[in-house]
Protein backbone atom coordinates (compact mmCIF):
# COMPACT_ATOMS: atom_id res chain seq x y z
CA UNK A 1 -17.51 -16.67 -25.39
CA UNK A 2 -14.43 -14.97 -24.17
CA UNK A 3 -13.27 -18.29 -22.49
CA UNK A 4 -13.18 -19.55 -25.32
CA UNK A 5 -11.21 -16.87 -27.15
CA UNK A 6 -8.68 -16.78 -24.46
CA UNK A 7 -8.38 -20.20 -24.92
CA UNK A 8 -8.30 -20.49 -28.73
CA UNK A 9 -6.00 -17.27 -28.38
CA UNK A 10 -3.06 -18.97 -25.95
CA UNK A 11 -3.66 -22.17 -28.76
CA UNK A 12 -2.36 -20.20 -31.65
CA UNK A 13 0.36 -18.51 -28.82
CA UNK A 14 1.62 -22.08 -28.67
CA UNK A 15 2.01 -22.85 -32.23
CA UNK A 16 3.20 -19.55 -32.62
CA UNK A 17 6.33 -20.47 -30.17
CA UNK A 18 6.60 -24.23 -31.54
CA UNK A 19 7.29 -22.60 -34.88
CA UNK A 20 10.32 -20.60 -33.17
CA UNK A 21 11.33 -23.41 -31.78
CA UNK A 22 11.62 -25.47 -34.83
CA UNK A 23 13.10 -22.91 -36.93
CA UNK A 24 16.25 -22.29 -34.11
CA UNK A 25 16.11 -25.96 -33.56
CA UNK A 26 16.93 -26.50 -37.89
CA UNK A 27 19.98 -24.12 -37.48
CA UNK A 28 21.41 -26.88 -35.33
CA UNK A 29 22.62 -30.30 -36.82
CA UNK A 30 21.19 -33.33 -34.65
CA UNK A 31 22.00 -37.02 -34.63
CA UNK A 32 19.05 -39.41 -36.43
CA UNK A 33 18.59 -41.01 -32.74
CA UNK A 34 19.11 -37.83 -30.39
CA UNK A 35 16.30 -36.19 -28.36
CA UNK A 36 16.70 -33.00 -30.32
CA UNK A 37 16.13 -34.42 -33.26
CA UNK A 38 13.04 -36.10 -31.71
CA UNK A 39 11.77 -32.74 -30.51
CA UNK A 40 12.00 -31.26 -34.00
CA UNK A 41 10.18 -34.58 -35.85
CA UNK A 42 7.34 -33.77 -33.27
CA UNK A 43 7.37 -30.39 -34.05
CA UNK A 44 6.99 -30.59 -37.71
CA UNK A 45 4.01 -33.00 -37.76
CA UNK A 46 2.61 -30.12 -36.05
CA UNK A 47 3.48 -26.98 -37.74
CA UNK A 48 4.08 -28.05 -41.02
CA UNK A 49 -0.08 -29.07 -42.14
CA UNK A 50 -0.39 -24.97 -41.40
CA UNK A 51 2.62 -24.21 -42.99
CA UNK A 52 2.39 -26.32 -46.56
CA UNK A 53 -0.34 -24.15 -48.49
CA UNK A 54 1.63 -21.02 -47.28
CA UNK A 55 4.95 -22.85 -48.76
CA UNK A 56 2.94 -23.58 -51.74
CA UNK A 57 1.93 -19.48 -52.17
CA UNK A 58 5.32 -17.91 -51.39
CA UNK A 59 8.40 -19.18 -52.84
CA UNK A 60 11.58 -19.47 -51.01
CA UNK A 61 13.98 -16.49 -51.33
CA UNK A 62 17.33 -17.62 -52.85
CA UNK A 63 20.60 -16.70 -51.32
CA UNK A 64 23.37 -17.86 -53.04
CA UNK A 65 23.14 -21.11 -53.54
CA UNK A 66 20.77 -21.88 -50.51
CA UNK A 67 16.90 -20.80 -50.47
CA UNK A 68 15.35 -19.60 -47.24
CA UNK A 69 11.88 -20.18 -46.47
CA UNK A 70 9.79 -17.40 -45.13
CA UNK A 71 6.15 -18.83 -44.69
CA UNK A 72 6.93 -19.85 -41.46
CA UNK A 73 7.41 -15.80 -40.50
CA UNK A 74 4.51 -14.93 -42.88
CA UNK A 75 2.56 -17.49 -40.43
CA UNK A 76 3.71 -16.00 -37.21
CA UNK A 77 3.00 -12.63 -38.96
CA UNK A 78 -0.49 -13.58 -39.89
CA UNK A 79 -1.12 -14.79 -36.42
CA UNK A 80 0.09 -12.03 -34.41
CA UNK A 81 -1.58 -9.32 -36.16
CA UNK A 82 -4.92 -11.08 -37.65
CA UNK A 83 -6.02 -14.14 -35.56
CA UNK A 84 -4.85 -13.17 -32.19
CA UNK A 85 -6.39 -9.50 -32.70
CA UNK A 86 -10.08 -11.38 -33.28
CA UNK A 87 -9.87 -14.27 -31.09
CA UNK A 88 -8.82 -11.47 -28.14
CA UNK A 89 -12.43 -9.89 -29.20
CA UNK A 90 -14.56 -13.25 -29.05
């Protein structure tokens, strides 16, 4: 069993850094055809099935005339201090 939480537990490490990645990755503006751009479209087929019923319970914070979404921090939040802590024990 703890093979398998080791393995389940550098999974959710992963996501946990390809949700980092995406959110420094939006901060930058990218050509429709450029690699970056790419990268991020990969990115959020990935993250963003976790991340919609979190988007769905917390509403963006507005700022100005902006809004800034927080789930993805709520899900790296969640991870690091729930999952990680039980998969670790498997």
């Amino acid at each position: 069993m703890h093979a398998i939480g080791t393995l389940l537990a550098g999974l959710v490490q992963l996501f946990i850094l390809a949700m980092i990645v995406r959110a420094v990755l939006s901060w930058f503006p990218a050509d429709q055809d450029s690699p970056v751009r790419r990268i991020a479209q990969v990115l959020d087929r990935l993250i963003n099935p976790i991340l919609r019923p979190l988007q769905r319970l917390i509403p963006p914070i507005r700022l100005g005339g902006s809004h800034l979404d927080i789930s993805f921090i709520v899900a790296i939040l969640l991870a690091q201090w729930i999952i990680l802590p039980i998969l670790h024990r498997l």
